[in-house]
Protein backbone atom coordinates (compact mmCIF):
# COMPACT_ATOMS: atom_id res chain seq x y z
CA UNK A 1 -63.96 -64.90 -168.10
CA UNK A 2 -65.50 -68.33 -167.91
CA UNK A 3 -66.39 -68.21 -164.21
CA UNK A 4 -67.63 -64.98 -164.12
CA UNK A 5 -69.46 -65.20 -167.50
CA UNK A 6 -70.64 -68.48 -168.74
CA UNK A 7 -70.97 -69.97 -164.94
CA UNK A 8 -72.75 -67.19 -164.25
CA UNK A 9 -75.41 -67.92 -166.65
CA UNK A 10 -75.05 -71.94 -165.68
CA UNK A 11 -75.79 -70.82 -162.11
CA UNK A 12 -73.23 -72.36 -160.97
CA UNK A 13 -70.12 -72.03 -158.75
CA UNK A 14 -66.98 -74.38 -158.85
CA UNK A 15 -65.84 -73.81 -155.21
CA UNK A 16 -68.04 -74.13 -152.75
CA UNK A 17 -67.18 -74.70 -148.60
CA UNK A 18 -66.61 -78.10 -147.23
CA UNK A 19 -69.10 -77.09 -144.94
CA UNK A 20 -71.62 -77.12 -147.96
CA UNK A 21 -70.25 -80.04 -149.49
CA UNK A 22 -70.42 -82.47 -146.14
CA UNK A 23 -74.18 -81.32 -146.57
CA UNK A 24 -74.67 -81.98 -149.82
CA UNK A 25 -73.18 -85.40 -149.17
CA UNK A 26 -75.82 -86.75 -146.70
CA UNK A 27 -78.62 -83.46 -146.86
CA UNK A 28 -81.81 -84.19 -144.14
CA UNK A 29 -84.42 -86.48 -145.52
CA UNK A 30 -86.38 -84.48 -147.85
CA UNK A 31 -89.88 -84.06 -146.58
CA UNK A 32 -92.77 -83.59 -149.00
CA UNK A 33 -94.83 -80.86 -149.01
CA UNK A 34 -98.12 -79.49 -151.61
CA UNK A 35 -96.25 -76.32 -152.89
CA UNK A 36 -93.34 -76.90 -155.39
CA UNK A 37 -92.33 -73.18 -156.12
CA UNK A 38 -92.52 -69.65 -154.92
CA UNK A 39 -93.31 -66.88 -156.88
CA UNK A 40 -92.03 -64.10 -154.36
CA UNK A 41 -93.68 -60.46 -154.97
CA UNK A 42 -91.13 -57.63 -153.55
CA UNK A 43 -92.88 -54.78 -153.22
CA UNK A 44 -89.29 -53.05 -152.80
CA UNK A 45 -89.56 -49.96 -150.68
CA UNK A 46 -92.70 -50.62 -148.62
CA UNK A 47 -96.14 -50.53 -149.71
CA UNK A 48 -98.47 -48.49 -148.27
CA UNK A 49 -101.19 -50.90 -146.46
CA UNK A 50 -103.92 -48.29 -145.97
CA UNK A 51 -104.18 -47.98 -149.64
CA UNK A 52 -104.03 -51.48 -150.71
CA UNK A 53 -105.03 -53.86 -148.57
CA UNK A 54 -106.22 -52.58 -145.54
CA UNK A 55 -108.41 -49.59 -146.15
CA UNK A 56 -109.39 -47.29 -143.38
CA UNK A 57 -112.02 -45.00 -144.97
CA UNK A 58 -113.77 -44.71 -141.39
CA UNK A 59 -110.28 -42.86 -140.05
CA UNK A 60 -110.97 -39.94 -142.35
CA UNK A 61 -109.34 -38.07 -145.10
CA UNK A 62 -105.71 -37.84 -142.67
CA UNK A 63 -105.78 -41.55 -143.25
CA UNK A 64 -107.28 -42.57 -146.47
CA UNK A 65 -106.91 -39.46 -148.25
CA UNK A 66 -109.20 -39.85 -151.79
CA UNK A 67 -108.98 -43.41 -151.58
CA UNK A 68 -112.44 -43.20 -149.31
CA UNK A 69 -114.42 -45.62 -151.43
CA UNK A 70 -112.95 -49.30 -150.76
CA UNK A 71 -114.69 -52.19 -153.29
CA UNK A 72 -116.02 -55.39 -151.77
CA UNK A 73 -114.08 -58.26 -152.92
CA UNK A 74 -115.50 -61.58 -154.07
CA UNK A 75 -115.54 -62.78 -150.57
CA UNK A 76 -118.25 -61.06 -148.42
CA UNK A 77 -116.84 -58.84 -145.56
CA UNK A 78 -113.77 -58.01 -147.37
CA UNK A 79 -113.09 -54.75 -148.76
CA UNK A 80 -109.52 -53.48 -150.51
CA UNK A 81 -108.50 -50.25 -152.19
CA UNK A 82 -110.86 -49.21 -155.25
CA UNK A 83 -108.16 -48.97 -157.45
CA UNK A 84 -107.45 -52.88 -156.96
CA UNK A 85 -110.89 -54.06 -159.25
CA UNK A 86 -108.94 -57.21 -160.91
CA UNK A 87 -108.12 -58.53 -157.42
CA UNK A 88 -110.77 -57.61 -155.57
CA UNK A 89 -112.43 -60.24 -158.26
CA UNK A 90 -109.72 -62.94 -156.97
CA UNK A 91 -109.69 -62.71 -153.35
CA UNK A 92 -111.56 -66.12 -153.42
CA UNK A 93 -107.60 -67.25 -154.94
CA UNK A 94 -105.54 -65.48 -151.79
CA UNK A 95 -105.16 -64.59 -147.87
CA UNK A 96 -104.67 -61.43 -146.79
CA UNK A 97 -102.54 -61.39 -143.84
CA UNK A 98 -103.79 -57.60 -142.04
CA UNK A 99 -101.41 -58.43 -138.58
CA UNK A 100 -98.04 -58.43 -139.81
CA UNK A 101 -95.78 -56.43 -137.79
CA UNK A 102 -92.08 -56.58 -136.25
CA UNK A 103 -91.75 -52.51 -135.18
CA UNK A 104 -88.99 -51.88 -137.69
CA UNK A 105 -88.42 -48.79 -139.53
CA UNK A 106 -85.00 -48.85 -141.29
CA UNK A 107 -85.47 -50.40 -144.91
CA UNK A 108 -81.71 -52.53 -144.85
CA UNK A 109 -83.11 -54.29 -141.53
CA UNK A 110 -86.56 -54.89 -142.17
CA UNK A 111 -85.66 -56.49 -145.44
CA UNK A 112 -83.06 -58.67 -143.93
CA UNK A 113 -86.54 -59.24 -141.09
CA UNK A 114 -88.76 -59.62 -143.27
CA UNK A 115 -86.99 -62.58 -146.26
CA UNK A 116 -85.06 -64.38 -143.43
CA UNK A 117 -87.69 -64.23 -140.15
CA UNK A 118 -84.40 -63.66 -138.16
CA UNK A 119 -83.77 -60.33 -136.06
CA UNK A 120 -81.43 -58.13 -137.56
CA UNK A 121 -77.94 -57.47 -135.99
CA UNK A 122 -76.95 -60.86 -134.97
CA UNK A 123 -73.42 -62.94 -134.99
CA UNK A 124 -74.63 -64.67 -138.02
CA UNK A 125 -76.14 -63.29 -141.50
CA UNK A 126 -78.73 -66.05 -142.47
CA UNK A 127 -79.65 -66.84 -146.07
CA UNK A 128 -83.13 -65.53 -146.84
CA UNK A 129 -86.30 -67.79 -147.96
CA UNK A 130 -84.84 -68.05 -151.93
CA UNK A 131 -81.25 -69.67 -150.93
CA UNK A 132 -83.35 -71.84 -148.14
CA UNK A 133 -85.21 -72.86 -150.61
CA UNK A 134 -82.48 -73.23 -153.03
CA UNK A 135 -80.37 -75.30 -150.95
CA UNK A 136 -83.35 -77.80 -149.99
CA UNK A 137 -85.46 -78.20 -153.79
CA UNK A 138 -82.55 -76.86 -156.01
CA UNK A 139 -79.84 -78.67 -157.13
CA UNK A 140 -78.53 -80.75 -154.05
CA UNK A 141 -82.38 -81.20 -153.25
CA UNK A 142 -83.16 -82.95 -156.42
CA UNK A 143 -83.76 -79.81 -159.15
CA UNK A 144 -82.57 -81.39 -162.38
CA UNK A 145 -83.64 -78.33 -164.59
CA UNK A 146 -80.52 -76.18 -166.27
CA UNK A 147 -82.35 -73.16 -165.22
CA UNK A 148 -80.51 -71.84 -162.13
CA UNK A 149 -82.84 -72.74 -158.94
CA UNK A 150 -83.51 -69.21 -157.78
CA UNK A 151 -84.38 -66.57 -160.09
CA UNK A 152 -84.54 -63.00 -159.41
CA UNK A 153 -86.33 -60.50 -162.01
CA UNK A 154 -85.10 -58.14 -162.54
CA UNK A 155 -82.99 -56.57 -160.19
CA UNK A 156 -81.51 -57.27 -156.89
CA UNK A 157 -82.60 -54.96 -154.14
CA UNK A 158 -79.00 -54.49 -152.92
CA UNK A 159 -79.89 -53.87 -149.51
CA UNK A 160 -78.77 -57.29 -147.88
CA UNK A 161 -77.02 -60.58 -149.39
CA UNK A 162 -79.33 -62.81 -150.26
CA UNK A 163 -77.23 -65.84 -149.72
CA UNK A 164 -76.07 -64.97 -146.24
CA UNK A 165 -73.29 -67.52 -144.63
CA UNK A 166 -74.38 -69.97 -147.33
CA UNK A 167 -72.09 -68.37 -149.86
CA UNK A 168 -72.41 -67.13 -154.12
CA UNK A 169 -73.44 -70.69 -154.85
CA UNK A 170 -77.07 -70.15 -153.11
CA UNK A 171 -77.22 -66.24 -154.54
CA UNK A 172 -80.09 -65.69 -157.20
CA UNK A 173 -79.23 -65.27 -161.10
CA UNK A 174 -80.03 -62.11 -161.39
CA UNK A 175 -81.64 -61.50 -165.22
CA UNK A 176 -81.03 -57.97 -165.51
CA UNK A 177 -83.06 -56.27 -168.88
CA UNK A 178 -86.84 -55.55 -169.14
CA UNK A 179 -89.34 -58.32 -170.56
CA UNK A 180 -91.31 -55.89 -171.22
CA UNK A 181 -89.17 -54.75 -174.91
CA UNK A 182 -89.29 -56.40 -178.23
CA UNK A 183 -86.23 -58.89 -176.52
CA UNK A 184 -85.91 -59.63 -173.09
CA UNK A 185 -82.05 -59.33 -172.93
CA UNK A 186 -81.31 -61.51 -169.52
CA UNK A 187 -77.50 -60.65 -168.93
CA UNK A 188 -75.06 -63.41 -169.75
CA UNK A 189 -77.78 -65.21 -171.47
CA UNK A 190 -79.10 -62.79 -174.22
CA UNK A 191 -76.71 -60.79 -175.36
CA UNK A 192 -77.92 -57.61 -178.03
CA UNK A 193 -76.54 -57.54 -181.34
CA UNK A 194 -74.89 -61.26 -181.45
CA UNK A 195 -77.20 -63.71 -183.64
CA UNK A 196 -77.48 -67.79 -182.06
CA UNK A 197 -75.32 -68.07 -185.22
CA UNK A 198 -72.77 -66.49 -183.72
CA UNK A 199 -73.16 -67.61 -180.40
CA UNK A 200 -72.67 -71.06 -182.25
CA UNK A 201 -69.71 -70.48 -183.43
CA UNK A 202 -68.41 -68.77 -180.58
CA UNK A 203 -68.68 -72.14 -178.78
CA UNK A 204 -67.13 -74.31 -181.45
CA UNK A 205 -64.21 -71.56 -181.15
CA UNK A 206 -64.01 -72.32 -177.51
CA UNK A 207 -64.24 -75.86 -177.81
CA UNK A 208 -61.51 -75.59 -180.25
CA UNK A 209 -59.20 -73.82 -178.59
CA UNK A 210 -60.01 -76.13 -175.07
CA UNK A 211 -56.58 -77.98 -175.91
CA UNK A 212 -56.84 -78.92 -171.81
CA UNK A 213 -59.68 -80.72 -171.35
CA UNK A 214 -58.77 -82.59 -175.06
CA UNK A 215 -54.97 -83.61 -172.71
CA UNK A 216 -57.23 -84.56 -169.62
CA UNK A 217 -60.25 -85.65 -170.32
CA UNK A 218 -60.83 -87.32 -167.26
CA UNK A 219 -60.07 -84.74 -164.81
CA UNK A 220 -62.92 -84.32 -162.66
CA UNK A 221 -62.64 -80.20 -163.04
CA UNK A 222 -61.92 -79.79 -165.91
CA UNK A 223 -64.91 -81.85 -166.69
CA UNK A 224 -67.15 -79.93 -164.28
CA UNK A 225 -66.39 -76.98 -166.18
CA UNK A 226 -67.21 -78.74 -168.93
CA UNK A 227 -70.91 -79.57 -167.80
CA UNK A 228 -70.87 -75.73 -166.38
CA UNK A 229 -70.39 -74.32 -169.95
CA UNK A 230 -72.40 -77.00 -171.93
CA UNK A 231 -75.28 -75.57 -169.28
CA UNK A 232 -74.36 -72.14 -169.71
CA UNK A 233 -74.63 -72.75 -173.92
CA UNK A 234 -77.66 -74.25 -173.08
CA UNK A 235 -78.78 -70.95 -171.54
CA UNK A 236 -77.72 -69.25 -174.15
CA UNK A 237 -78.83 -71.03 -177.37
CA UNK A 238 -80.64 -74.22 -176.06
CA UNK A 239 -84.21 -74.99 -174.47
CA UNK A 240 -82.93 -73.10 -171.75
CA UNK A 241 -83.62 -69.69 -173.10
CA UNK A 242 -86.70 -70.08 -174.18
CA UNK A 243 -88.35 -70.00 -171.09
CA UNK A 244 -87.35 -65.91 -171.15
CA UNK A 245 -88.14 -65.68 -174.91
CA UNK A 246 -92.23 -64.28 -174.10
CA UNK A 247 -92.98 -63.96 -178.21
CA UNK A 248 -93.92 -67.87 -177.62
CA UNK A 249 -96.88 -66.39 -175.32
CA UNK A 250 -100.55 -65.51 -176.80
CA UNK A 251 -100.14 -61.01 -177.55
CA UNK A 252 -104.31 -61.90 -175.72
CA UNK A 253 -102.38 -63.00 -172.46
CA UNK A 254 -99.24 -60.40 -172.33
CA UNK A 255 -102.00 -57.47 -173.04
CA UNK A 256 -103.87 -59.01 -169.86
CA UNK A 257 -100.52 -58.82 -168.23
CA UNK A 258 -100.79 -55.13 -168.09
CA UNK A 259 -100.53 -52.06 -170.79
CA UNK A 260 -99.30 -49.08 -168.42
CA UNK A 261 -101.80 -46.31 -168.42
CA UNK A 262 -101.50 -43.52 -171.59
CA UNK A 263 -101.10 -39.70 -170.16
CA UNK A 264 -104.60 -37.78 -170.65
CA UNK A 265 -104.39 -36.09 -174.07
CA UNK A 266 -102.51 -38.76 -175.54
CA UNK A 267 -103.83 -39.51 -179.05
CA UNK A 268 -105.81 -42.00 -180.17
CA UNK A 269 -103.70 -44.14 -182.10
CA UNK A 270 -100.98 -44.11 -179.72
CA UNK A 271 -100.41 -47.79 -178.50
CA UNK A 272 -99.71 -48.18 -174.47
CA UNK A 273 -96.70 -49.90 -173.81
CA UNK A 274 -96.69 -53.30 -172.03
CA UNK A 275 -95.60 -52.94 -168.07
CA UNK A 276 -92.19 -54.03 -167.09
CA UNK A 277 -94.17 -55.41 -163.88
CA UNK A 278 -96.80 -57.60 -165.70
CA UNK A 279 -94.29 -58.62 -167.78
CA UNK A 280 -92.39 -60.13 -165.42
CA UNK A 281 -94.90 -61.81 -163.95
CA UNK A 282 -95.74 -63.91 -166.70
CA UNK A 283 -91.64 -64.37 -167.07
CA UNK A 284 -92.07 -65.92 -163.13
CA UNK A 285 -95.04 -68.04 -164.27
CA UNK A 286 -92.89 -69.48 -167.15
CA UNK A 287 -90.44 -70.23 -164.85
CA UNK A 288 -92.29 -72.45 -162.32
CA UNK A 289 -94.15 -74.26 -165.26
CA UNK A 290 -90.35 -75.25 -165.74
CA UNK A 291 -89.65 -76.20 -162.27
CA UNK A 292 -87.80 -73.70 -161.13
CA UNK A 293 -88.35 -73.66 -157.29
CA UNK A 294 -88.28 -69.86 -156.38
CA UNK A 295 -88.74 -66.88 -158.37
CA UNK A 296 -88.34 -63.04 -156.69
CA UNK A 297 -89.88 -60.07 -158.57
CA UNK A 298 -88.14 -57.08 -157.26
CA UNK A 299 -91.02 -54.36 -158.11
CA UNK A 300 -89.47 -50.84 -157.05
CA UNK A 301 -91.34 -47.84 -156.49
CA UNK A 302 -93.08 -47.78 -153.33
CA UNK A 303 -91.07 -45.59 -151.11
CA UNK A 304 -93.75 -43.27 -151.20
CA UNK A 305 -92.27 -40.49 -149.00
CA UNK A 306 -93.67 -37.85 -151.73
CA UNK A 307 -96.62 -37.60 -153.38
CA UNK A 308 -97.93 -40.72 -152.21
CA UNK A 309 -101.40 -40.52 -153.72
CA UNK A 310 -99.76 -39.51 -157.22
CA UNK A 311 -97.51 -42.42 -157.63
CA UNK A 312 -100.99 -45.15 -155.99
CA UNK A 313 -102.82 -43.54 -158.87
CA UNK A 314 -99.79 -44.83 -161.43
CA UNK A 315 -98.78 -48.08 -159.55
CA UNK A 316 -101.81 -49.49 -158.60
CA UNK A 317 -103.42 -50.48 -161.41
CA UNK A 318 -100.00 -52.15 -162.59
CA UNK A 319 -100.29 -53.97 -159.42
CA UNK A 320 -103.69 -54.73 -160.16
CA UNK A 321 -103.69 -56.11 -163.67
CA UNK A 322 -99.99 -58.07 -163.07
CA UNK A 323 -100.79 -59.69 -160.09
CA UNK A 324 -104.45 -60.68 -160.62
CA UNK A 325 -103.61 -62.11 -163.87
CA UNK A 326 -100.52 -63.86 -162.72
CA UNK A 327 -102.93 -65.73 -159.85
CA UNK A 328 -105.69 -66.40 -162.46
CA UNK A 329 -103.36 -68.02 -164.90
CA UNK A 330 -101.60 -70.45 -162.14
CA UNK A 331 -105.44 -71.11 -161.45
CA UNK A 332 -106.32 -71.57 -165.28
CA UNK A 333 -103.04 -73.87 -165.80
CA UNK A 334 -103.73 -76.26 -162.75
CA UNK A 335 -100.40 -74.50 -161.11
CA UNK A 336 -101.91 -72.74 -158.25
CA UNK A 337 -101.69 -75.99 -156.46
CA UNK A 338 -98.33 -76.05 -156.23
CA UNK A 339 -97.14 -72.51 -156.48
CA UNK A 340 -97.19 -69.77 -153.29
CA UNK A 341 -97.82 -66.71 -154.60
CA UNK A 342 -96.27 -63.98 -151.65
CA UNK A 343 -96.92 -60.19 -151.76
CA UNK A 344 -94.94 -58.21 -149.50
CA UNK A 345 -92.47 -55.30 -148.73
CA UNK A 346 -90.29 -55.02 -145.89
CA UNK A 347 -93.05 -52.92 -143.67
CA UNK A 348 -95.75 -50.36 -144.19
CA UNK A 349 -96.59 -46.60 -144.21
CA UNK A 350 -97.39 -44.25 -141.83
CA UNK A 351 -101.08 -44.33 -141.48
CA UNK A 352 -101.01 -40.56 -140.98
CA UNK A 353 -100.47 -38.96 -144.11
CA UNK A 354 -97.99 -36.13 -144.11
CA UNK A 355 -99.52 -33.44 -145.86
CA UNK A 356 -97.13 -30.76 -145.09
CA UNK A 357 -94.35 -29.43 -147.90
CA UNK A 358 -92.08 -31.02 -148.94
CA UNK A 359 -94.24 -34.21 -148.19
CA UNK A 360 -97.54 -33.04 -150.28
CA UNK A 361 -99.45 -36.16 -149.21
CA UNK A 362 -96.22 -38.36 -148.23
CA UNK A 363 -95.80 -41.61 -146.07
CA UNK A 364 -93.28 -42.75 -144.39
CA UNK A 365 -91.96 -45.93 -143.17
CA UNK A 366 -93.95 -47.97 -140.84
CA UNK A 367 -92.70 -51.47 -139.07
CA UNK A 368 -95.60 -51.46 -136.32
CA UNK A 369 -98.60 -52.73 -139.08
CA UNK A 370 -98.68 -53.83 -142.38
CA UNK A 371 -100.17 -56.33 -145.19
CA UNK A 372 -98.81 -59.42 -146.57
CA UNK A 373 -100.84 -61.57 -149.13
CA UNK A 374 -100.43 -65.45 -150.20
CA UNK A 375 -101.64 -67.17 -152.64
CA UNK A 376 -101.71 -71.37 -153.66
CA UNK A 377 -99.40 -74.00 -152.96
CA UNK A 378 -102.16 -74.68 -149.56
CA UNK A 379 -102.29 -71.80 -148.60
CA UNK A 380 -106.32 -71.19 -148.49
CA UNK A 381 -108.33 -68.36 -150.33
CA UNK A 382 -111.05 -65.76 -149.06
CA UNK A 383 -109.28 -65.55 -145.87
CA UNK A 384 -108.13 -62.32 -143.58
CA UNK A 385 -105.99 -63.46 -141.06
CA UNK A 386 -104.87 -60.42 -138.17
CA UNK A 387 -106.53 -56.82 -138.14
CA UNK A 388 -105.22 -53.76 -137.23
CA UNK A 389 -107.03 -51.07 -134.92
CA UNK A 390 -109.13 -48.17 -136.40
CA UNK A 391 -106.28 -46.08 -137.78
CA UNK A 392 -104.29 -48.97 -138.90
CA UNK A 393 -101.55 -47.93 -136.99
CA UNK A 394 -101.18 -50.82 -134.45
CA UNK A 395 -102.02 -54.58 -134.71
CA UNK A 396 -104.95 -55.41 -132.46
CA UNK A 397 -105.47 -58.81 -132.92
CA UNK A 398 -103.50 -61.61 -134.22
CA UNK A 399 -100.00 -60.13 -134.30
CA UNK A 400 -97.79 -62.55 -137.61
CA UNK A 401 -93.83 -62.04 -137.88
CA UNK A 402 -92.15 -62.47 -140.43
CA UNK A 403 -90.63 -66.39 -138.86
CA UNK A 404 -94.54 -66.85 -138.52
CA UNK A 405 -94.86 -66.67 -142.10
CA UNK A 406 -91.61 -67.69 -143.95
CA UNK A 407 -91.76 -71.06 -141.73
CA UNK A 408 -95.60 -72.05 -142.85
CA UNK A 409 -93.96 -70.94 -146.60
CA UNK A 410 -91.08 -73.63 -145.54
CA UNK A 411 -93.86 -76.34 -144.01
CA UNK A 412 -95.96 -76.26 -147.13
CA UNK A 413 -92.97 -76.79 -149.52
CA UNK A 414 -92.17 -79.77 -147.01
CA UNK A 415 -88.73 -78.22 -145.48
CA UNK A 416 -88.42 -78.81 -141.98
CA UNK A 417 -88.14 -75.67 -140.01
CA UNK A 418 -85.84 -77.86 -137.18
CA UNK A 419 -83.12 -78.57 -140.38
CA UNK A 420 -79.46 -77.63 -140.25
CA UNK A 421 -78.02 -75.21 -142.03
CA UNK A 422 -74.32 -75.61 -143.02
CA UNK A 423 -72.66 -73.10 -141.75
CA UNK A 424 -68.92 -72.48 -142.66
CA UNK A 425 -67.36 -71.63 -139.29
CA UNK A 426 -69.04 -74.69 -138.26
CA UNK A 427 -71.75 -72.80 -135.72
CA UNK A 428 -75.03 -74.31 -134.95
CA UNK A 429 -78.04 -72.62 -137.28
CA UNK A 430 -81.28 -73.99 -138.30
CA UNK A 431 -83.92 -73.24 -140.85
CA UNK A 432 -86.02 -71.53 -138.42
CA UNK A 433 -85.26 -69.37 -135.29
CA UNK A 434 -85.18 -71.83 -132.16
CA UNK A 435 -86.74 -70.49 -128.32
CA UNK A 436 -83.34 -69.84 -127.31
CA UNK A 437 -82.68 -67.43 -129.90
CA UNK A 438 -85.76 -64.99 -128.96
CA UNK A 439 -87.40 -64.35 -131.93
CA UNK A 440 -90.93 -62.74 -131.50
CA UNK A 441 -93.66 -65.51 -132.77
CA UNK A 442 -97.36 -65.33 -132.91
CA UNK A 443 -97.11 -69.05 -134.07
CA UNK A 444 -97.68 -70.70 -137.88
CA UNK A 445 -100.42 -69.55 -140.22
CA UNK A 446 -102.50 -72.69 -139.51
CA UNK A 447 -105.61 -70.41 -140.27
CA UNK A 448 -104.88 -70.36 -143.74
CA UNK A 449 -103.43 -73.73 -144.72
């Protein structure tokens, strides 16, 4: 019960691989780079780039469908979807990356492509970017907050492990619940129905009946478990929970966050609801103010096989109000600086829209083209780096892969791509793909940083 409960919530794991622990001994020198956190934007399922960032109005109506009228950002030459107003007013903030690409259509592989820059179907299953980045800035790189290291809101995707050959110990804490209700109930931290009170006293019960530790208390375990739950109670009932605890934040800013759109006829007096989406945004931006060196928002919904232009008219403007204000408040709180903002699914959509039954305006998957954006931490604003040809079907000019992009990510928060990984069966692996492992490259973003 301990392990899997109140370690949990500590984010921490007793047993770890003496491969991991002869690393943790003597880790690489520890490089310093601008960015101190990642606030990682999953858009789970694949957006469509032809109706975000990369409109094609000039294709025709098989292409753009009603989304014909693109908006002129703040930054001359650079248009995005009309339904993306709030951003479109920020693009001075972010990059948008048109040239992504790496030809995969399978959602399980191109998410594995996409968060670890490795090619799928390998000997080894790398860790993606958040366990990288967990090993090297959380807790054997320095992190001293009791906030586990890697944070994932609010659901995993499922679709590949996240901590690859590096074991549970670099996995995210997942939160589980919705920030967007009265209580955010992160599982194993907030728990509904049980007061602090009696969270209290279900410690002093514990500590109680701890007759073992009381016999030993020198044993190095039992006193690691004894940090572990004094963490986990921390989580629980201490500083630690109040990061996820948003009634500390102005009702001004969580409105600003996003209020999902009312159905037409709705009356007057009815009161929107605020979006699970914006919500969690500003849950991510409370986390980095923390310290908290990478932070995944798994936002579902964008397997857009059906009805494509239905759901863009729901979604977008979610998109739009979360992630603009989630950029403009980094800006506003002098956290930009040091925080990379990254929008991205695992590929695109078919540029063709499938307007056939049982389709009705569908899109399908589509590895050859599609969008990323970044955002702070060096990267540069205003920017378009890549572009894709008239139908935005194929990259035409400055082709970025996925290593192109997680390994400027790594150089910015100072982790050198060339770094060992420890691997358990003791096999050679590095941060970043070496030549001899044939990983298509169109080189670092040095455009944009």
């Amino acid at each position: 019960m301990l392990q899997r409960g109140l370690l949990g919530a500590a984010g921490l794991c007793l047993a770890e691989s003496p491969a991991i622990r002869a690393w943790a001994a003597a880790p690489p020198s520890k490089a310093t780079g601008k960015a101190k956190s990642v606030i990682q934007i999953w858009m789970w399922g694949g957006p469509p780039h032809l109706d975000t960032f990369d409109p094609k109005p000039e294709a025709g109506s098989d292409y753009c469908g009603p989304f014909n009228k693109p908006i002129e950002a703040n930054v001359s030459g650079t248009r995005i979807c009309e339904l993306l107003p709030l951003l479109a007013k920020q693009a001075d903030k972010y990059s948008i990356i048109r040239g992504m690409t790496h030809g995969n259509n399978a959602h399980e592989t191109a998410t594995y492509m996409v968060q670890t820059g490795r090619k799928a179907g390998e000997r080894l299953v790398y860790p993606c970017a958040g366990a990288v980045v967990s090993l090297f800035k959380g807790y054997d790189g320095g992190y001293q907050g009791q906030i586990p290291p890697y944070i994932v809101l609010t659901e995993p995707v499922g679709r590949f492990d996240e901590g690859g050959f590096l074991g549970t110990r670099y996995k995210p804490f997942t939160t589980g619940g919705d920030p967007s209700q009265a209580k955010f109930a992160v599982e194993g931290v907030v728990a509904e129905g049980i007061t602090d009170k009696q969270q209290r006293d279900r410690r002093d019960l514990l500590n109680k009946l701890d007759n073992l530790s009381h016999s030993l208390p020198e044993n190095p375990g039992l006193k690691a478990l004894a940090r572990s739950r004094d963490q986990a109670y921390d989580m629980i009932i201490g500083d630690g929970a109040k990061v996820f605890d948003l009634s500390e934040e102005k009702e001004e800013l969580r409105d600003r966050y996003g209020r999902a759109t009312l159905p037409a006829g709705a009356p007057a007096t009815q009161v929107a609801p605020r979006t699970r989406f914006g919500q969690s945004c500003l849950v991510a931006r409370r986390l980095v103010e923390r310290g908290v060196p990478y932070v995944t928002i798994n936002y579902p919904g964008w397997d857009t096989h059906k009805d494509n232009f239905v759901e863009m008219k729901r979604q977008l403007p979610d998109l739009d109000k979360g992630l603009a204000t989630l950029i403009q408040d980094l800006s506003d709180r002098g956290l930009l600086d040091s925080t990379i903002v990254w929008w991205s699914g695992e590929f695109g959509r078919t540029p063709k829209i499938q307007w056939e039954s049982p389709w009705n305006g569908g899109r399908g998957h589509w590895g050859n083209a599609f969008c990323a954006v970044v955002a702070g931490g060096g990267f540069k604003g205003g920017r378009v780096v890549g572009a894709t040809d008239a139908k935005g079907e194929e990259v035409k000019d400055r082709p970025v892969y996925p290593c192109d992009l997680i390994g400027t990510i790594y150089q910015l928060l100072g982790i050198d791509p060339g770094a060992s990984l420890p691997n358990p069966q003791g096999l050679e692996a590095h941060v970043m793909p070496t030549p001899a492992e044939d990983v298509p490259t169109g080189g670092l973003l040095k455009e944009i940083i």
